[in-house]
PDB file of N, CA and C in Angstrom:
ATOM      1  N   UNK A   1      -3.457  -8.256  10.259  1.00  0.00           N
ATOM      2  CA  UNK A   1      -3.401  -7.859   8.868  1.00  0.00           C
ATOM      3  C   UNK A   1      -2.744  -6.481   8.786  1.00  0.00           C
ATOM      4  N   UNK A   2      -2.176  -6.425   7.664  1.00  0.00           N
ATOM      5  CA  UNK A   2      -0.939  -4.997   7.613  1.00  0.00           C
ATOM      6  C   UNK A   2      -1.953  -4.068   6.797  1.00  0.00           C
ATOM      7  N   UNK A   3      -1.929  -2.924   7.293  1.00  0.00           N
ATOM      8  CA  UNK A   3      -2.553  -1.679   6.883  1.00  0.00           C
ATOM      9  C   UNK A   3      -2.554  -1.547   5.518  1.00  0.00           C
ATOM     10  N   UNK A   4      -1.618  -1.701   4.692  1.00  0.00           N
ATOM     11  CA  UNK A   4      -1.976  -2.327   3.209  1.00  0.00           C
ATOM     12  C   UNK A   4      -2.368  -3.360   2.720  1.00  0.00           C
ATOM     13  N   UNK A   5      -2.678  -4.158   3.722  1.00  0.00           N
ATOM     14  CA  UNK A   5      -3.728  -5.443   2.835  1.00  0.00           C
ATOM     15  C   UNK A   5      -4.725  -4.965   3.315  1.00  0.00           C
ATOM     16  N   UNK A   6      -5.926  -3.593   4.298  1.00  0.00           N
ATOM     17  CA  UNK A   6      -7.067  -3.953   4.568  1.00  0.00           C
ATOM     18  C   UNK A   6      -7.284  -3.043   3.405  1.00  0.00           C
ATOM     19  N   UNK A   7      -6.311  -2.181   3.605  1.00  0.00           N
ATOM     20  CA  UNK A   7      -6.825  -1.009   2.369  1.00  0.00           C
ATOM     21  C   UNK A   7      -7.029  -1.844   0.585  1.00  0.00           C
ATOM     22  N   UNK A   8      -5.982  -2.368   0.463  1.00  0.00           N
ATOM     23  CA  UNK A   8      -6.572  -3.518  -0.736  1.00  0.00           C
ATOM     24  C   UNK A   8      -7.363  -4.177  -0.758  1.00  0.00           C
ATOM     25  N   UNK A   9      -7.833  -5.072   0.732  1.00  0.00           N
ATOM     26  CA  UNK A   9      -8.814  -5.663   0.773  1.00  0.00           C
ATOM     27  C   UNK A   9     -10.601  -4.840   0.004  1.00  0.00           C
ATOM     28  N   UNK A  10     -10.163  -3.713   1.172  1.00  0.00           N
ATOM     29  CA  UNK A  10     -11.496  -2.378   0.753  1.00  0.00           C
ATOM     30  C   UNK A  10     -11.733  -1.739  -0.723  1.00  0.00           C
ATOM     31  N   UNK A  11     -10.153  -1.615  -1.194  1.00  0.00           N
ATOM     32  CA  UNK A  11     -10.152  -1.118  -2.506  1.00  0.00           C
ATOM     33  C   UNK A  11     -10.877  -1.920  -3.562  1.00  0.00           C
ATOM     34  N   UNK A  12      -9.788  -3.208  -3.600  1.00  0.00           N
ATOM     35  CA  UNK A  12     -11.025  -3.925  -4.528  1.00  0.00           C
ATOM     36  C   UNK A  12     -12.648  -4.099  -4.263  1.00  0.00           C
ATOM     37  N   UNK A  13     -13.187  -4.056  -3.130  1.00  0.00           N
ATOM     38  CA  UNK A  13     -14.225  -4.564  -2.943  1.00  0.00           C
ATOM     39  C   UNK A  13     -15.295  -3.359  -3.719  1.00  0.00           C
ATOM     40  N   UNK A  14     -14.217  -2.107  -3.108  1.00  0.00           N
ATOM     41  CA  UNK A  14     -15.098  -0.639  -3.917  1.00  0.00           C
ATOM     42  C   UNK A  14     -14.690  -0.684  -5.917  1.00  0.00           C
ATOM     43  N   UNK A  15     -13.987  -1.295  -5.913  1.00  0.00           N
ATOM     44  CA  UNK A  15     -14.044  -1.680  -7.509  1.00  0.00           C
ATOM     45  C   UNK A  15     -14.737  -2.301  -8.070  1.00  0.00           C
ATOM     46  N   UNK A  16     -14.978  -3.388  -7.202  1.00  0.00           N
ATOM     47  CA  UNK A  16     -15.676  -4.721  -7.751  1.00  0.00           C
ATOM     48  C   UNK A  16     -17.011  -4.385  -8.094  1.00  0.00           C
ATOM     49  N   UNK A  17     -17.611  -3.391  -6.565  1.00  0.00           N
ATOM     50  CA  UNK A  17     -19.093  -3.124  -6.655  1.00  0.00           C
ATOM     51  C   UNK A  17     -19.489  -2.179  -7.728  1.00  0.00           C
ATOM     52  N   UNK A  18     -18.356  -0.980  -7.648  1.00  0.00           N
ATOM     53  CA  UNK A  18     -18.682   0.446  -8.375  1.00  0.00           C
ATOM     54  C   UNK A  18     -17.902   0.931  -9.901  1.00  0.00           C
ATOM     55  N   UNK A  19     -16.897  -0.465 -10.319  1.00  0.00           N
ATOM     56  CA  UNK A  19     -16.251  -0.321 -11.638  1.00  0.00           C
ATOM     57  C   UNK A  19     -14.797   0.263 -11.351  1.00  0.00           C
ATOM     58  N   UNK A  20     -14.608   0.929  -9.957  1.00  0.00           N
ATOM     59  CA  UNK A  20     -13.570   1.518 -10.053  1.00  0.00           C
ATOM     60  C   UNK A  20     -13.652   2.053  -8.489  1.00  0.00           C
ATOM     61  N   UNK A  21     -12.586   1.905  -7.531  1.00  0.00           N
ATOM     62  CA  UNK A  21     -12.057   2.314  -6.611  1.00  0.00           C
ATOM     63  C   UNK A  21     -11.768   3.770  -6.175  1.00  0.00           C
ATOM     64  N   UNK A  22     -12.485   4.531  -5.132  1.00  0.00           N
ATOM     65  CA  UNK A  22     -12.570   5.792  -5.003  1.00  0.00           C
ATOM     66  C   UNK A  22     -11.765   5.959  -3.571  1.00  0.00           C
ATOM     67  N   UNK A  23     -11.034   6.462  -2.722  1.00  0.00           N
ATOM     68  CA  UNK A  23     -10.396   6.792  -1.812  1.00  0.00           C
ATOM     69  C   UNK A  23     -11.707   7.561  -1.013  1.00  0.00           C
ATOM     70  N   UNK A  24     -12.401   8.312  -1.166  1.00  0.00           N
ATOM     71  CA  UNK A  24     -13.352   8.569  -0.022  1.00  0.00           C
ATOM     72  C   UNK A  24     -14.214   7.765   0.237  1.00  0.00           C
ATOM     73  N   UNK A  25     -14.261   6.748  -0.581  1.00  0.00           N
ATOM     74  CA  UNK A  25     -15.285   5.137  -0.280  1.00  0.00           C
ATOM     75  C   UNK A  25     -14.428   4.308   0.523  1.00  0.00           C
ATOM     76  N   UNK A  26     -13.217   4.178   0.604  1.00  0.00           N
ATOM     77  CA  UNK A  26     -12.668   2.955   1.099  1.00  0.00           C
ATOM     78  C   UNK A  26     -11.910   3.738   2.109  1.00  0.00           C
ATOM     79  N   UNK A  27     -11.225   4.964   2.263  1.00  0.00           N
ATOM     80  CA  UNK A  27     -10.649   5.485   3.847  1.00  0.00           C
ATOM     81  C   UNK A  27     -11.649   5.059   5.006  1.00  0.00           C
ATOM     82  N   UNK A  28     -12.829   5.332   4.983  1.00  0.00           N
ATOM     83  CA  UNK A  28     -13.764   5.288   6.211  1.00  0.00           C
ATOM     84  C   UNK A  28     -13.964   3.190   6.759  1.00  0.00           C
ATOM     85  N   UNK A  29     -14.173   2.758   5.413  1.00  0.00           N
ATOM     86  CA  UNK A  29     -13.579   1.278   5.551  1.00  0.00           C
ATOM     87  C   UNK A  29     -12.406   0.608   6.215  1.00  0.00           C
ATOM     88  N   UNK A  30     -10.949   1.666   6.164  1.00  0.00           N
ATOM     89  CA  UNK A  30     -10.317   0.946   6.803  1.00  0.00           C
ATOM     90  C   UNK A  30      -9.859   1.773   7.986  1.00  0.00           C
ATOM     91  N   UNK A  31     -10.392   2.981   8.033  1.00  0.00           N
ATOM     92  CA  UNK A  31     -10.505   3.812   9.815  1.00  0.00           C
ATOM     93  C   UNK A  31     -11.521   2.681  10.950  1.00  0.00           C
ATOM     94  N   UNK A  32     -12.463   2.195  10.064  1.00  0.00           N
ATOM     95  CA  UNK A  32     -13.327   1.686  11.163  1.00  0.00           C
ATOM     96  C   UNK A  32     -12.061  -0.173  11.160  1.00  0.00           C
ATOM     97  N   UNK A  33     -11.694  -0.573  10.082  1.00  0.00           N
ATOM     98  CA  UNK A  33     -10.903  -1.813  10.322  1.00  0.00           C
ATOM     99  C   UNK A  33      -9.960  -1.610  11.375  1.00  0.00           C
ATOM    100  N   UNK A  34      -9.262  -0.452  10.699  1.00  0.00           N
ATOM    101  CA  UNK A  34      -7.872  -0.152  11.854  1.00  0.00           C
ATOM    102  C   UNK A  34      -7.192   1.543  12.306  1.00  0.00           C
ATOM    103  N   UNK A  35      -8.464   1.435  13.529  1.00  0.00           N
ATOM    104  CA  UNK A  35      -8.409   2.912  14.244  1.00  0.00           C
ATOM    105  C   UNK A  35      -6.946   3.505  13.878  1.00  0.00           C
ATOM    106  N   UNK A  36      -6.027   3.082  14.298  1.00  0.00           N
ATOM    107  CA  UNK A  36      -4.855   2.872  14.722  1.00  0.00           C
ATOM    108  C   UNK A  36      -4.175   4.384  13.462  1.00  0.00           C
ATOM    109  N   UNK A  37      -4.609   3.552  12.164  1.00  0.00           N
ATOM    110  CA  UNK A  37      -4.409   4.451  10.938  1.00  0.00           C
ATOM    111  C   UNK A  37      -4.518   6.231  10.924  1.00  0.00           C
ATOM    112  N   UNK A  38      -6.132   6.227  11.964  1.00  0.00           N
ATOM    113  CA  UNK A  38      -6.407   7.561  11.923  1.00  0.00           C
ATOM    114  C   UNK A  38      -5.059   8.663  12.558  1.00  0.00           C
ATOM    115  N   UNK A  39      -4.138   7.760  13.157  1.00  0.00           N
ATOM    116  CA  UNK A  39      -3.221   8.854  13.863  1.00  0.00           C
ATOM    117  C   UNK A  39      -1.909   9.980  12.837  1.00  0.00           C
ATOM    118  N   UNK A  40      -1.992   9.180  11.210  1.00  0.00           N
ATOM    119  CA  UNK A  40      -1.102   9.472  10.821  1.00  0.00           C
ATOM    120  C   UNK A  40      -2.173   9.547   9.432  1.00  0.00           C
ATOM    121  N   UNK A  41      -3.179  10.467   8.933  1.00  0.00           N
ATOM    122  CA  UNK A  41      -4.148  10.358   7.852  1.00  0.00           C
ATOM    123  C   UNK A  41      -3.267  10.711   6.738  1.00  0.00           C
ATOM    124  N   UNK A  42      -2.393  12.107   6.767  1.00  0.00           N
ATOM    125  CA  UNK A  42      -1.318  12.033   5.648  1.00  0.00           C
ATOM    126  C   UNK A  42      -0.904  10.737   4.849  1.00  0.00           C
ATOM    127  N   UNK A  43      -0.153   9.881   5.867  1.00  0.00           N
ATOM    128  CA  UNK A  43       0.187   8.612   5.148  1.00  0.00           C
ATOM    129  C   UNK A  43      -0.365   7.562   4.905  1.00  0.00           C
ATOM    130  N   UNK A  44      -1.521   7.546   5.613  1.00  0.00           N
ATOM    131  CA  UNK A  44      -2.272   6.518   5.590  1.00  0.00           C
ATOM    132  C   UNK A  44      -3.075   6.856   4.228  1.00  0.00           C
ATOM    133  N   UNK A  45      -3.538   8.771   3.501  1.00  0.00           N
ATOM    134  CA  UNK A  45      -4.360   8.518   2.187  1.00  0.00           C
ATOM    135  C   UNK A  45      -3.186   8.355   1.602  1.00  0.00           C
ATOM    136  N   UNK A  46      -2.092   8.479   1.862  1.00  0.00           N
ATOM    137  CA  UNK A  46      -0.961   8.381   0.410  1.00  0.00           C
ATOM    138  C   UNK A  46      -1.093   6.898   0.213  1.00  0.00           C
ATOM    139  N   UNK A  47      -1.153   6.152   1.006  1.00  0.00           N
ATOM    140  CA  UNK A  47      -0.937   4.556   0.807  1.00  0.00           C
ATOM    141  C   UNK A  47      -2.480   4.177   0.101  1.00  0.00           C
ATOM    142  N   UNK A  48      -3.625   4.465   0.861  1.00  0.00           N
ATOM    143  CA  UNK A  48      -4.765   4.636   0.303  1.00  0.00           C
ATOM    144  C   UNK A  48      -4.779   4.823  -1.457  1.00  0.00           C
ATOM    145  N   UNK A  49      -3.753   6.199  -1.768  1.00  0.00           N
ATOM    146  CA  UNK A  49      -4.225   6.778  -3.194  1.00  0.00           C
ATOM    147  C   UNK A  49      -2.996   5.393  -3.851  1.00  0.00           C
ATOM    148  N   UNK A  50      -2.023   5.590  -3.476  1.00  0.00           N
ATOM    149  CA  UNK A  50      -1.150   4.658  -4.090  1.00  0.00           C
ATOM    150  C   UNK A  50      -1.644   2.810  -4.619  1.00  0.00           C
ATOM    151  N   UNK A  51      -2.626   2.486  -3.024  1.00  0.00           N
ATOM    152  CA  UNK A  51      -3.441   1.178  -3.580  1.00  0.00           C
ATOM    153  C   UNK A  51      -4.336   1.278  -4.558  1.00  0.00           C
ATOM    154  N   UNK A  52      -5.188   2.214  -4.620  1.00  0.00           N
ATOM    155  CA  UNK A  52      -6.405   2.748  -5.263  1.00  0.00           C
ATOM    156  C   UNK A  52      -5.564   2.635  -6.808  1.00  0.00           C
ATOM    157  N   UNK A  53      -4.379   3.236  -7.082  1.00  0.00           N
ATOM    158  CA  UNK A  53      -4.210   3.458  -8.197  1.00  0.00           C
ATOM    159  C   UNK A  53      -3.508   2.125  -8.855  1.00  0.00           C
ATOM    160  N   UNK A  54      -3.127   0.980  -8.187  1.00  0.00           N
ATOM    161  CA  UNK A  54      -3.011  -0.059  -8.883  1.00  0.00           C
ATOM    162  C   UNK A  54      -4.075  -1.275  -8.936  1.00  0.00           C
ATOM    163  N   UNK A  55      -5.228  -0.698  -7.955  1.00  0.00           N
ATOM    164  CA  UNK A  55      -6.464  -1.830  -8.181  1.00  0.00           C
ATOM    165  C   UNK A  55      -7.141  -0.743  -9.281  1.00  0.00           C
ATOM    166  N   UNK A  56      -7.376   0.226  -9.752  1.00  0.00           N
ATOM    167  CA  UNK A  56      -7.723   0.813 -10.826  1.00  0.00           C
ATOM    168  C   UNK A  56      -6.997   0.452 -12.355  1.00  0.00           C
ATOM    169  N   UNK A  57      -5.920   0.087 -12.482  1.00  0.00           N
ATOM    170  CA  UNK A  57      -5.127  -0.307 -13.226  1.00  0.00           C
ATOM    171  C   UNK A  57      -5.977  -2.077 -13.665  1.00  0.00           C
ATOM    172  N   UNK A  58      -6.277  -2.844 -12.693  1.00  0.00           N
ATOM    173  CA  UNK A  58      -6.560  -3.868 -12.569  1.00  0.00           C
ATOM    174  C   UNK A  58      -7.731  -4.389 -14.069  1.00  0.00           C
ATOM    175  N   UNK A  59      -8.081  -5.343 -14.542  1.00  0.00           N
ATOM    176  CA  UNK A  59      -8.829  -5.804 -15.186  1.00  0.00           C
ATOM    177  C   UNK A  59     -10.004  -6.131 -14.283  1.00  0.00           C
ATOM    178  N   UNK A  60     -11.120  -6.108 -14.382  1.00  0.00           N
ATOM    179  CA  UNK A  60     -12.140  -6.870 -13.903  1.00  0.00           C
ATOM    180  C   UNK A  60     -12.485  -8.423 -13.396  1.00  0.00           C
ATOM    181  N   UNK A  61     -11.633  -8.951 -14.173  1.00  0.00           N
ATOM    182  CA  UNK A  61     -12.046 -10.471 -13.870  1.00  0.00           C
ATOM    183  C   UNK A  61     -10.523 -10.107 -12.469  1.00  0.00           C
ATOM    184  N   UNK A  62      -8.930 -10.218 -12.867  1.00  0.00           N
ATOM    185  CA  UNK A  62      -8.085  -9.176 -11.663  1.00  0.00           C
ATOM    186  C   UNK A  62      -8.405  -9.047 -10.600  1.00  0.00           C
ATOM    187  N   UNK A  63      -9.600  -8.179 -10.794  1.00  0.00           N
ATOM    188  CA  UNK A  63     -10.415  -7.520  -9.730  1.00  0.00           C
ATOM    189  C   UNK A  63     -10.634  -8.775  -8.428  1.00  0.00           C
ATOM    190  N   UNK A  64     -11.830  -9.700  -9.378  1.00  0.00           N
ATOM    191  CA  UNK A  64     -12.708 -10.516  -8.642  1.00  0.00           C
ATOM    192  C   UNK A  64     -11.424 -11.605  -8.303  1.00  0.00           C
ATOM    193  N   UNK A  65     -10.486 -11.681  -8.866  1.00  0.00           N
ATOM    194  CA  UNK A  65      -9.724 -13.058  -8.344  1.00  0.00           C
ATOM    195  C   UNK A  65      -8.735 -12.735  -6.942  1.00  0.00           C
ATOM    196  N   UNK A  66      -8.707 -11.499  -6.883  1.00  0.00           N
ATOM    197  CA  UNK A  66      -7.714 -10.960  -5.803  1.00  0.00           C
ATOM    198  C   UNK A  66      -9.031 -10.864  -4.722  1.00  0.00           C
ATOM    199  N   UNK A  67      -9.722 -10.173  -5.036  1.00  0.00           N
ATOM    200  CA  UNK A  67     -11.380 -10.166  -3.608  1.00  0.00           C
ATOM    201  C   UNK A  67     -11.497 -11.324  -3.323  1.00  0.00           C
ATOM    202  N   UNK A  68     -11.287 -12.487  -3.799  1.00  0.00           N
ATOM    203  CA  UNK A  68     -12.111 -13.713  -3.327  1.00  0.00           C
ATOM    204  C   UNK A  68     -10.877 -14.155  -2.442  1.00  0.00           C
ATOM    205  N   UNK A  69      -9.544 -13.756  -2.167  1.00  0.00           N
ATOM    206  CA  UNK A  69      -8.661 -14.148  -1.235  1.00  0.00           C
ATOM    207  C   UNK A  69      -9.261 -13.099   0.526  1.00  0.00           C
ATOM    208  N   UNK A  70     -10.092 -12.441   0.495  1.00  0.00           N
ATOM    209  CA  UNK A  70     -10.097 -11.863   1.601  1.00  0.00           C
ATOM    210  C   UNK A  70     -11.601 -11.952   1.913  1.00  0.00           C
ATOM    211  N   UNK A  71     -12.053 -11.959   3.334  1.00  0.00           N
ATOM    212  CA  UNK A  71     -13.327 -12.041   3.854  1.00  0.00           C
ATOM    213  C   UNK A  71     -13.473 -11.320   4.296  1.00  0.00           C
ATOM    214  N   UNK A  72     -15.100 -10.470   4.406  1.00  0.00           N
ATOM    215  CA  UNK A  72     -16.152  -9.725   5.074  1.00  0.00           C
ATOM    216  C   UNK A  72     -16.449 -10.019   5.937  1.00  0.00           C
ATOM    217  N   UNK A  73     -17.107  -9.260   7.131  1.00  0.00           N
ATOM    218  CA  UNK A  73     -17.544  -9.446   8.206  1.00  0.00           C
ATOM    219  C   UNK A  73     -19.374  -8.826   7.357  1.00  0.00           C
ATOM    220  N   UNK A  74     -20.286  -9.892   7.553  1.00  0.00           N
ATOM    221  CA  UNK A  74     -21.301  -9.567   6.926  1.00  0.00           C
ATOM    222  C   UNK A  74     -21.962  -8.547   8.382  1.00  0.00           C
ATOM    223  N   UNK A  75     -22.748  -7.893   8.117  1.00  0.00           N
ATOM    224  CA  UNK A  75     -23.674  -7.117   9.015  1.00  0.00           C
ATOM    225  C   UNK A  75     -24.434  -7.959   9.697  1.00  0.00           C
ATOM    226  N   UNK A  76     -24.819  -7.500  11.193  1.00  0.00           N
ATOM    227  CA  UNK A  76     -25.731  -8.637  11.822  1.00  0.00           C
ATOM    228  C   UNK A  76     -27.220  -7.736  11.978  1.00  0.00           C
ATOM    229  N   UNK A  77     -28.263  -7.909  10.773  1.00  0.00           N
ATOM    230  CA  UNK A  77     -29.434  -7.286  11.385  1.00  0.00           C
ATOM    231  C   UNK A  77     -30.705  -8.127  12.006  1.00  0.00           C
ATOM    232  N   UNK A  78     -30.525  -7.612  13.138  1.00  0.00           N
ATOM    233  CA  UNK A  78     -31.179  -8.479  13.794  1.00  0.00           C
ATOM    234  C   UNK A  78     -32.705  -7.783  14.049  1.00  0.00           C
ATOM    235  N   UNK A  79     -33.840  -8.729  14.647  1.00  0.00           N
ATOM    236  CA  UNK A  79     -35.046  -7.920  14.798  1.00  0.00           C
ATOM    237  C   UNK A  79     -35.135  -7.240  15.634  1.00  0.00           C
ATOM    238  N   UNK A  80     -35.026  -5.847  15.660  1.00  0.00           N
ATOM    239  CA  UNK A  80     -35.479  -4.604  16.875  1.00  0.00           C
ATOM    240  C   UNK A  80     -36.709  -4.789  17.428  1.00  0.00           C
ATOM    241  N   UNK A  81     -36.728  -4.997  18.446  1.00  0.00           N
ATOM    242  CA  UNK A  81     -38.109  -4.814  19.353  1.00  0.00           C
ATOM    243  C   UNK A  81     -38.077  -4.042  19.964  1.00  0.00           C
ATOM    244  N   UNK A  82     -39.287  -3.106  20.408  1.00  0.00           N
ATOM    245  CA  UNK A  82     -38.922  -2.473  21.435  1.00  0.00           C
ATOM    246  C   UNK A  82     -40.111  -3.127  22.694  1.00  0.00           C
ATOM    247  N   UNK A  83     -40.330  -3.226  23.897  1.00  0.00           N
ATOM    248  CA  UNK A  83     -41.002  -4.118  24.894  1.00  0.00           C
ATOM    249  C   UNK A  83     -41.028  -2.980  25.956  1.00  0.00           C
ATOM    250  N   UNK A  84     -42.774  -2.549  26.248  1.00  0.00           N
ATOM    251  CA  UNK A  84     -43.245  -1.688  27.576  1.00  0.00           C
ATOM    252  C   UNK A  84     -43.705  -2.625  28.521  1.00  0.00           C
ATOM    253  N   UNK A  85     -43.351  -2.642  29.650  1.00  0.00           N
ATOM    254  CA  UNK A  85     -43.744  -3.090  30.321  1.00  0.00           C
ATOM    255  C   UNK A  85     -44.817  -3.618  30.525  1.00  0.00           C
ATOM    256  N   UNK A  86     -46.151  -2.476  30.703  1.00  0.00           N
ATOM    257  CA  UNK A  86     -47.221  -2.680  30.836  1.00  0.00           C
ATOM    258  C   UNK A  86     -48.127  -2.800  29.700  1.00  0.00           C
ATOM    259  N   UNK A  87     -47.177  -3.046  28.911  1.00  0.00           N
ATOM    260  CA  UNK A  87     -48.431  -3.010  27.242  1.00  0.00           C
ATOM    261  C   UNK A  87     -48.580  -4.097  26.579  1.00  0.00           C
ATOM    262  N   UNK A  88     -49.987  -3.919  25.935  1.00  0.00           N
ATOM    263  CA  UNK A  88     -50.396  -5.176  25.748  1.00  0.00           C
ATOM    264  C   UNK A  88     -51.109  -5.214  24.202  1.00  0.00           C
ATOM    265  N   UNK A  89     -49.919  -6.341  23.551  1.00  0.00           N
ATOM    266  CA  UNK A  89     -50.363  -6.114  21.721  1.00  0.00           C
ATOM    267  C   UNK A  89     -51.751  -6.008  21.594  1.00  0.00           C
ATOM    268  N   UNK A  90     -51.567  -4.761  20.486  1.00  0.00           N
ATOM    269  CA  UNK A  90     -52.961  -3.741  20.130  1.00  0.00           C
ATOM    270  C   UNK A  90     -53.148  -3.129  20.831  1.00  0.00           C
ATOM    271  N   UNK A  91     -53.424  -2.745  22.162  1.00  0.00           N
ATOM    272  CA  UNK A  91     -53.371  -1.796  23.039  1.00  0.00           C
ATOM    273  C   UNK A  91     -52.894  -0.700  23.175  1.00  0.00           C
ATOM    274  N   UNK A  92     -51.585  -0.623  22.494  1.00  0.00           N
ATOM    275  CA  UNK A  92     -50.526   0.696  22.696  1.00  0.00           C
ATOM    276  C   UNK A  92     -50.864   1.672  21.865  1.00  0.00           C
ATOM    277  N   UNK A  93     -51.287   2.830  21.981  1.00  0.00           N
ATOM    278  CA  UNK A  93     -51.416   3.906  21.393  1.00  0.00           C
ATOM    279  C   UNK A  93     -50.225   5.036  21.310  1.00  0.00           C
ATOM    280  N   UNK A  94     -50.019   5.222  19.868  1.00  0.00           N
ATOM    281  CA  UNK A  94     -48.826   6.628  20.330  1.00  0.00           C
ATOM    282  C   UNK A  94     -49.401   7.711  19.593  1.00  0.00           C
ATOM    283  N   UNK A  95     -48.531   8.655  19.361  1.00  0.00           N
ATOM    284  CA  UNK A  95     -49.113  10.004  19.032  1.00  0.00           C
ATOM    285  C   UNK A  95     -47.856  11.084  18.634  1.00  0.00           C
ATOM    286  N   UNK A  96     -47.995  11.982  17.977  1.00  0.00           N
ATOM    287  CA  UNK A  96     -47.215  12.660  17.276  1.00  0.00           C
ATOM    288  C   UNK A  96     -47.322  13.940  18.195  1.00  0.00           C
ATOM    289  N   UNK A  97     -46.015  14.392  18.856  1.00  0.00           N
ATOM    290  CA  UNK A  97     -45.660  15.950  19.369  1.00  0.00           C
ATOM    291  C   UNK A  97     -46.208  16.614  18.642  1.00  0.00           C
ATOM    292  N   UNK A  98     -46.830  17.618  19.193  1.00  0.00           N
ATOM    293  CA  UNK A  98     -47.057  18.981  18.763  1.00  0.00           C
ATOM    294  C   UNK A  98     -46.207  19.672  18.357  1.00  0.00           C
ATOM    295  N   UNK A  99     -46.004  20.164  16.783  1.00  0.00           N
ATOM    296  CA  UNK A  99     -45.647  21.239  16.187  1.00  0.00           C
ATOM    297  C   UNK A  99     -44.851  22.321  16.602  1.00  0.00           C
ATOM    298  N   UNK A 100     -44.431  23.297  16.036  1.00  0.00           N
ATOM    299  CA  UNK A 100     -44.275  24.419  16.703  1.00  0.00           C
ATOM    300  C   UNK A 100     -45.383  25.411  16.070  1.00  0.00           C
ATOM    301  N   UNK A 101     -46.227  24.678  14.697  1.00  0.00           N
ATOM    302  CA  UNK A 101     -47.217  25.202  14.158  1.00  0.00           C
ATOM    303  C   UNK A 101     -48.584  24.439  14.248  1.00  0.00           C
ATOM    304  N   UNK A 102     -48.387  24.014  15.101  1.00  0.00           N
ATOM    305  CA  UNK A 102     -49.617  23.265  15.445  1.00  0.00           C
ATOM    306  C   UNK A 102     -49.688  21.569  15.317  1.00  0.00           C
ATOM    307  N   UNK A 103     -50.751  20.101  15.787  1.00  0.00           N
ATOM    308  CA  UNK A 103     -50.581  18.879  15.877  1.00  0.00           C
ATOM    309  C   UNK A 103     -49.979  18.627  14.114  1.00  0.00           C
ATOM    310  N   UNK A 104     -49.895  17.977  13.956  1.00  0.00           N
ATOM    311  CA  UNK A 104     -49.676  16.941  12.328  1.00  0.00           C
ATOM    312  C   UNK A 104     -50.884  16.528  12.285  1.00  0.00           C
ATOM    313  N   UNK A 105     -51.584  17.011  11.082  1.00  0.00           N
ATOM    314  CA  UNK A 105     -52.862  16.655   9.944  1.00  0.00           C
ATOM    315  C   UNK A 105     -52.427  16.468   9.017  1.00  0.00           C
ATOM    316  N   UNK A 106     -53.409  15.374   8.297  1.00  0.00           N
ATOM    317  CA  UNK A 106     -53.393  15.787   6.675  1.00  0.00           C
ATOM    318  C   UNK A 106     -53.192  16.771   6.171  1.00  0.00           C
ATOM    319  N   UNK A 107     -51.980  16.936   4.998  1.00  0.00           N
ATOM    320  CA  UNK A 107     -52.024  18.331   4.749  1.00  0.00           C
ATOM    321  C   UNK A 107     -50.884  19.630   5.316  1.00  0.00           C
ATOM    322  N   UNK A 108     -50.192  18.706   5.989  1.00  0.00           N
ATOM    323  CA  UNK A 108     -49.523  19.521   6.983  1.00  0.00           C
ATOM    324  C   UNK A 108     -48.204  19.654   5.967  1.00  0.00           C
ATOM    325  N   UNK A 109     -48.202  20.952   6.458  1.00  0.00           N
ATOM    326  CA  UNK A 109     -47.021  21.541   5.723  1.00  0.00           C
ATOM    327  C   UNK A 109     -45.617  21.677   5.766  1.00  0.00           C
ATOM    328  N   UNK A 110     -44.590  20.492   5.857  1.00  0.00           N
ATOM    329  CA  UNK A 110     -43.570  19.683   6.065  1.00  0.00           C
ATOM    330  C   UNK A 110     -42.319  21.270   5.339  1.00  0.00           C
ATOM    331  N   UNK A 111     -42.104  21.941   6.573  1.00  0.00           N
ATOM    332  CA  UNK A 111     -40.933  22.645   5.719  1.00  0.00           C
ATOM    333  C   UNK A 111     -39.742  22.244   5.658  1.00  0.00           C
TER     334      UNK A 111
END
């Protein structure tokens, strides 16, 4: 995919959600799509501001008919476990570091 379709891809999607397409919402979107971009950021926000400013132009319904040509990679959250060796459910006790003002009580004074 060409560096101006991910940035369109991203643009609309930050329209779709937020009414309108912002360039510090969607650069970090397509640095993580395509590292590659970060080497030349000058041209890469000019192309950025230049997409931004014709999916802003866009109508809403516009919006949603051009997004539905491109796909997401949905997030994978999966269940974190963490597993001790020797421990045995209900058994495990933990405990909170000491302060530099003393253990954590009720009351404790969170600066």
């Amino acid at each position: 995919m060409k560096l101006e379709e991910i940035i369109l891809k991203h643009a609309l999607k930050n329209a779709s959600e937020y009414g309108k397409a912002q360039p510090g919402a969607v650069v970090g979107k397509v640095i993580a799509e395509a590292p590659d971009a970060k080497r030349d950021m000058k041209g890469t926000m000019q192309v950025i501001s230049k997409v931004i400013e014709k999916v802003n132009k866009m109508k809403k319904e516009q919006v949603e008919k051009e997004l539905s040509k491109f796909t997401f990679e949905e997030k994978k959250e999966g269940e974190r476990k963490i597993t001790l060796e020797d421990g045995e459910l209900g058994k495990v006790v933990t405990r909170f570091l000491p302060e530099p003002n003393g253990f954590l009580h009720l009351g404790q004074n969170q600066d």
